[in-house]
PDB file of N, CA and C in Angstrom:
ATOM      1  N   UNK A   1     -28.715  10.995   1.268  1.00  0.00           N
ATOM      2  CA  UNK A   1     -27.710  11.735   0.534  1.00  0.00           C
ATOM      3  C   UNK A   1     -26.536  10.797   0.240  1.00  0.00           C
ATOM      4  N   UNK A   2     -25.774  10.848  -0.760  1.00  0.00           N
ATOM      5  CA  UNK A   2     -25.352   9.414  -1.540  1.00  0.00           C
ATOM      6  C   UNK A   2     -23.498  11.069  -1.970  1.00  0.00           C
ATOM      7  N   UNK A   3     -22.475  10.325  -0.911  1.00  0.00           N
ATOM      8  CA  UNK A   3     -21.641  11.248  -1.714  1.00  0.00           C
ATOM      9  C   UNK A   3     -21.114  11.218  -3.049  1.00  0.00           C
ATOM     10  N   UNK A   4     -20.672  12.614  -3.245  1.00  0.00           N
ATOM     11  CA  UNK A   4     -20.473  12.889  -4.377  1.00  0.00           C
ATOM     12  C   UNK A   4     -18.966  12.425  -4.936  1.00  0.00           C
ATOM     13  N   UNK A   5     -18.779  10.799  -5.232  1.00  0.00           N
ATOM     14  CA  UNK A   5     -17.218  10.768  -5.087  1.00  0.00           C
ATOM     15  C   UNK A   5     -17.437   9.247  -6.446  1.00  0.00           C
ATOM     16  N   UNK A   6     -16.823   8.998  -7.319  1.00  0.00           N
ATOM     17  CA  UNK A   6     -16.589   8.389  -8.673  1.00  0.00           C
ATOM     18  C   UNK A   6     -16.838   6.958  -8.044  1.00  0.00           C
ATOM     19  N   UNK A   7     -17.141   5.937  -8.375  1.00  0.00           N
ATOM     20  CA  UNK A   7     -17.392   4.642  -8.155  1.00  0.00           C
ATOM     21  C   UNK A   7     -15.991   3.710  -7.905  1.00  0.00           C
ATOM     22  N   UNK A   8     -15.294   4.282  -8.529  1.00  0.00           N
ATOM     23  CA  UNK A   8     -13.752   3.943  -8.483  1.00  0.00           C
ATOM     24  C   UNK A   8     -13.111   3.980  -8.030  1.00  0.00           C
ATOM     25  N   UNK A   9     -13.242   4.936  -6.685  1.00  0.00           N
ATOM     26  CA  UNK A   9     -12.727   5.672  -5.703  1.00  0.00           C
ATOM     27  C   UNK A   9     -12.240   4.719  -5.220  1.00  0.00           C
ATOM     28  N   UNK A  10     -12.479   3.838  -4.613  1.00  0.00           N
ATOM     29  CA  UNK A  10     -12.492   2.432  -3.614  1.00  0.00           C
ATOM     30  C   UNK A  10     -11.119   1.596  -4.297  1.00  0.00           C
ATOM     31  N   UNK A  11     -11.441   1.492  -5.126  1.00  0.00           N
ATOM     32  CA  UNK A  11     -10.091   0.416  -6.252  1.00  0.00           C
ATOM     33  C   UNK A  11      -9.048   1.730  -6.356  1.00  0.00           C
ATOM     34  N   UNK A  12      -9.020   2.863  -6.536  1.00  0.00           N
ATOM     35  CA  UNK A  12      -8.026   3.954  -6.761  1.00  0.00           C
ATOM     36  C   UNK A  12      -7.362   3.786  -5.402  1.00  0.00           C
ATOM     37  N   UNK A  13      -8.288   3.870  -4.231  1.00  0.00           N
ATOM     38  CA  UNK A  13      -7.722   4.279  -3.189  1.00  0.00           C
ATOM     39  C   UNK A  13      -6.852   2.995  -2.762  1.00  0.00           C
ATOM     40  N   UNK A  14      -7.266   1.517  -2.772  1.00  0.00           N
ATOM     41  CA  UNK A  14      -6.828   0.388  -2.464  1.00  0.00           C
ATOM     42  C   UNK A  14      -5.797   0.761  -3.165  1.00  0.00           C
ATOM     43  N   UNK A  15      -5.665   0.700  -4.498  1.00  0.00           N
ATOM     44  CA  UNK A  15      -4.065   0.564  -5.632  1.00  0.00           C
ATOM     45  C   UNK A  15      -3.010   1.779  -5.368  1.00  0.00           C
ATOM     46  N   UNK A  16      -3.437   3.467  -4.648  1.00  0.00           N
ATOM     47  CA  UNK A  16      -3.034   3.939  -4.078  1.00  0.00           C
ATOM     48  C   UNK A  16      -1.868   3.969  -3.008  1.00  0.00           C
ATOM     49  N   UNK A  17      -3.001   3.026  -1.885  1.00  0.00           N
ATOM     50  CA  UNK A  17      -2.192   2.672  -0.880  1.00  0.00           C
ATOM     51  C   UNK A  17      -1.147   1.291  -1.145  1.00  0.00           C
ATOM     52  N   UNK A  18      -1.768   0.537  -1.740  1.00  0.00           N
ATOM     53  CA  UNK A  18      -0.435  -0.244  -1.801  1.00  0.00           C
ATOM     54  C   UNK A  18       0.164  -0.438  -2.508  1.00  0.00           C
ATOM     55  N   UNK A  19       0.397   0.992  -3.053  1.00  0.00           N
ATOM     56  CA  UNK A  19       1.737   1.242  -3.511  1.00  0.00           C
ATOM     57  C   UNK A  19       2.811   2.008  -3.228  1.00  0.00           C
ATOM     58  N   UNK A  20       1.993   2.566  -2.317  1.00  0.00           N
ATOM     59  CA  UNK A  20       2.789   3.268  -0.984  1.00  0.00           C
ATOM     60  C   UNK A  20       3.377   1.855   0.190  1.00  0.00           C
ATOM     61  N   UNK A  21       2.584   1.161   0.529  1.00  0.00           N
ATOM     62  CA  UNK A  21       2.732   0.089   1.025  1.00  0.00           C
ATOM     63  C   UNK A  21       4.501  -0.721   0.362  1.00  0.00           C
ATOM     64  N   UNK A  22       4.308  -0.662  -1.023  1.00  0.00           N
ATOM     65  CA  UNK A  22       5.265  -1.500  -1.826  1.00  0.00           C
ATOM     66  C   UNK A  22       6.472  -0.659  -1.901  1.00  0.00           C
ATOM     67  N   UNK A  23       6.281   0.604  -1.811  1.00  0.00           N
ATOM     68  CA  UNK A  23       7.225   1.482  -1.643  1.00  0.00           C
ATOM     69  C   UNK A  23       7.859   1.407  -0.496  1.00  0.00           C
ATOM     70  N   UNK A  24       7.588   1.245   0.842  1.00  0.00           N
ATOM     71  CA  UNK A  24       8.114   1.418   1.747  1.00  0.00           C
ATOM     72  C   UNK A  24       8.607   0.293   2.182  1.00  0.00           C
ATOM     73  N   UNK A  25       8.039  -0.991   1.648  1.00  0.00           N
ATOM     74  CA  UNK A  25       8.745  -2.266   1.751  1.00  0.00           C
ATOM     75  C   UNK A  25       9.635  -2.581   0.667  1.00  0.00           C
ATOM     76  N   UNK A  26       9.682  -1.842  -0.122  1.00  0.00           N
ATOM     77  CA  UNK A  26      10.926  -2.192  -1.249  1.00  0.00           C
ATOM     78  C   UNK A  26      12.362  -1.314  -0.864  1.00  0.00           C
ATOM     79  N   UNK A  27      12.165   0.160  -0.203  1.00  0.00           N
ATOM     80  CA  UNK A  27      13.096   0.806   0.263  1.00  0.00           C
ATOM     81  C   UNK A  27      13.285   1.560   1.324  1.00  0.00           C
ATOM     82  N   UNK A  28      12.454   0.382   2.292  1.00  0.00           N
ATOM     83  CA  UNK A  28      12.782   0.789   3.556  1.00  0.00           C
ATOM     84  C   UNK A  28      13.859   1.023   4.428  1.00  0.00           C
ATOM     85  N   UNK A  29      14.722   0.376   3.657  1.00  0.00           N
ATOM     86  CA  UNK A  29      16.642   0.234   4.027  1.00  0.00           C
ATOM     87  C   UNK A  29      16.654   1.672   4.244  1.00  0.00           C
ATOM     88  N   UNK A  30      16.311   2.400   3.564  1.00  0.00           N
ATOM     89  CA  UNK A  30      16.431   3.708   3.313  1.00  0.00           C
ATOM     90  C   UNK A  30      15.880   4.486   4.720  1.00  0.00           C
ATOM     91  N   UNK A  31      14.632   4.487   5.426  1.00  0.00           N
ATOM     92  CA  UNK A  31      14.664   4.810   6.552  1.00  0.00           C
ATOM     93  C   UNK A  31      15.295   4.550   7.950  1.00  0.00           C
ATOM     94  N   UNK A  32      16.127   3.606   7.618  1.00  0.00           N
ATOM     95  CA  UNK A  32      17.007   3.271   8.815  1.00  0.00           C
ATOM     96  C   UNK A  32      17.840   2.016   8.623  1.00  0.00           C
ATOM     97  N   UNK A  33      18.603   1.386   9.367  1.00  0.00           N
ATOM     98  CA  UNK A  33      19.606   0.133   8.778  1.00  0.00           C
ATOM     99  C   UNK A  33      18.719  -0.894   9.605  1.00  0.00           C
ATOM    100  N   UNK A  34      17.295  -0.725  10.259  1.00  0.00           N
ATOM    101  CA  UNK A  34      17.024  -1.569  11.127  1.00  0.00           C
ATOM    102  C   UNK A  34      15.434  -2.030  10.883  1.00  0.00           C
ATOM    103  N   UNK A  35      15.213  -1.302   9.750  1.00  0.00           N
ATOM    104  CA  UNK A  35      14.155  -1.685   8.623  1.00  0.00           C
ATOM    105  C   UNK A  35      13.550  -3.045   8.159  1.00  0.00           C
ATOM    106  N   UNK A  36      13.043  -3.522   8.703  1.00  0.00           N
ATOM    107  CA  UNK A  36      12.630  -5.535   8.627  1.00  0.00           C
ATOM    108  C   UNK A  36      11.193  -5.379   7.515  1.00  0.00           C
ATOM    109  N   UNK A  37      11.108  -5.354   6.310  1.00  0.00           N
ATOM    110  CA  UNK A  37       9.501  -5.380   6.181  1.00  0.00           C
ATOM    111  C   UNK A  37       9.136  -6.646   6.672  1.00  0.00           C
ATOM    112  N   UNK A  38       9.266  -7.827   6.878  1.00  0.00           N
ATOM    113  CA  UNK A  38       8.958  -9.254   7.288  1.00  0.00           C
ATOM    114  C   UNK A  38       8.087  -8.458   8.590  1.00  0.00           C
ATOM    115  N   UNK A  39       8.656  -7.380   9.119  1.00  0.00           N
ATOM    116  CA  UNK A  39       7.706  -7.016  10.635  1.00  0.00           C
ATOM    117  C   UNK A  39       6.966  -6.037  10.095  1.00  0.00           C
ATOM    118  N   UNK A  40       6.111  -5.711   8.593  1.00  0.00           N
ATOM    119  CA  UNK A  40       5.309  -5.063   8.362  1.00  0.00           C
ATOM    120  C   UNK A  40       4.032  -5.236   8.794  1.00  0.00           C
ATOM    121  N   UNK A  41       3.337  -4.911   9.602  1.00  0.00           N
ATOM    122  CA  UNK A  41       1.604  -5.202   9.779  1.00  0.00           C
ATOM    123  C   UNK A  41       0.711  -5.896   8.624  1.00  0.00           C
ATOM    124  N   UNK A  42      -0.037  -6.554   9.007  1.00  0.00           N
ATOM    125  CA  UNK A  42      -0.826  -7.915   7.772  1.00  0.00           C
ATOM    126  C   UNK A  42      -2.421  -6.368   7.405  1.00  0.00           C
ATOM    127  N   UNK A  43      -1.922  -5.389   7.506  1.00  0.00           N
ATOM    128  CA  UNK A  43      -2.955  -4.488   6.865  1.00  0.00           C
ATOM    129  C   UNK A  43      -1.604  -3.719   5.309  1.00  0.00           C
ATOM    130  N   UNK A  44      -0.352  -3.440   5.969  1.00  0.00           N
ATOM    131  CA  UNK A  44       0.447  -2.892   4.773  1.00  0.00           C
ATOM    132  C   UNK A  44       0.682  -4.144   3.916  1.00  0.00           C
ATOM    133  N   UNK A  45       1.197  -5.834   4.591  1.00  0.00           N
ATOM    134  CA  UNK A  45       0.858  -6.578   3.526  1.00  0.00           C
ATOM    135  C   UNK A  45      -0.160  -6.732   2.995  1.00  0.00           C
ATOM    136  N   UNK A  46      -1.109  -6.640   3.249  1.00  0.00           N
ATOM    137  CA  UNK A  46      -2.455  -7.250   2.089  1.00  0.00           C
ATOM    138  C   UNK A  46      -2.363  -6.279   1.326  1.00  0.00           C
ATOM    139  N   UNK A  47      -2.159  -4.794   1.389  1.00  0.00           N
ATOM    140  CA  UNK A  47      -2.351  -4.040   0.454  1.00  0.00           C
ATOM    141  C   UNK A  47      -0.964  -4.191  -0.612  1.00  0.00           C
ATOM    142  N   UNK A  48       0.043  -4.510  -0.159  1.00  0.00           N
ATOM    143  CA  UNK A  48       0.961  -4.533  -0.676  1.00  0.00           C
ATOM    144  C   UNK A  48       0.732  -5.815  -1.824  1.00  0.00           C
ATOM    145  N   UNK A  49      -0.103  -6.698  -1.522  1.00  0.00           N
ATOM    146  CA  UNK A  49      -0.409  -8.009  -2.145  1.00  0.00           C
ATOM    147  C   UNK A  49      -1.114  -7.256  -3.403  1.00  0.00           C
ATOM    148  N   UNK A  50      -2.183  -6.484  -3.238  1.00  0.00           N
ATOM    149  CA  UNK A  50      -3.401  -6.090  -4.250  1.00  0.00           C
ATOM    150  C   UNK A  50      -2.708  -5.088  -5.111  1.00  0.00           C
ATOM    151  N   UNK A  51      -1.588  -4.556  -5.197  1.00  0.00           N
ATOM    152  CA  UNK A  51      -0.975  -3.563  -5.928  1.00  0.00           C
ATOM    153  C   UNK A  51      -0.643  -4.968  -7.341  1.00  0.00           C
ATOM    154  N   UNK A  52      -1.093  -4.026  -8.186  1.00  0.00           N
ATOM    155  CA  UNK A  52      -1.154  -5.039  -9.946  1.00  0.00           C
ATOM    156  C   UNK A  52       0.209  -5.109 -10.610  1.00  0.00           C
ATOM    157  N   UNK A  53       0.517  -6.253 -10.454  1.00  0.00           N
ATOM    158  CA  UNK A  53       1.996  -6.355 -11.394  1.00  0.00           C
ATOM    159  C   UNK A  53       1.829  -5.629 -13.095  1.00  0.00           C
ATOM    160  N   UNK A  54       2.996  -5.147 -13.399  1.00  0.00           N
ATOM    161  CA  UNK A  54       3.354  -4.937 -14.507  1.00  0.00           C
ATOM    162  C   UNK A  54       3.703  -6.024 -15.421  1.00  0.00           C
TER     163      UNK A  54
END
């Protein structure tokens, strides 16, 4: 049984998350004054890397 979910899913979900990722490292100031992304985990950077420039 093969789920029922678009081929794309995978690249949606990657570009998804890191842009949530880019979000929270661009205005993280915003959750507290003690906010470092430099101490973000190397799973929110990589995704943060794969999010597609404009």
């Amino acid at each position: 049984m093969h789920p029922a979910i678009d081929p794309r899913f995978a690249d949606d979900f990657l570009t998804y998350w890191g842009m949530l990722s880019f979000l929270i490292g661009s205005t993280g100031r915003t959750l507290g004054a003690d906010f470092d992304r430099r101490r973000m985990d190397g799973l929110s950077r990589g995704l943060r890397g794969r999010l597609p420039r404009a």
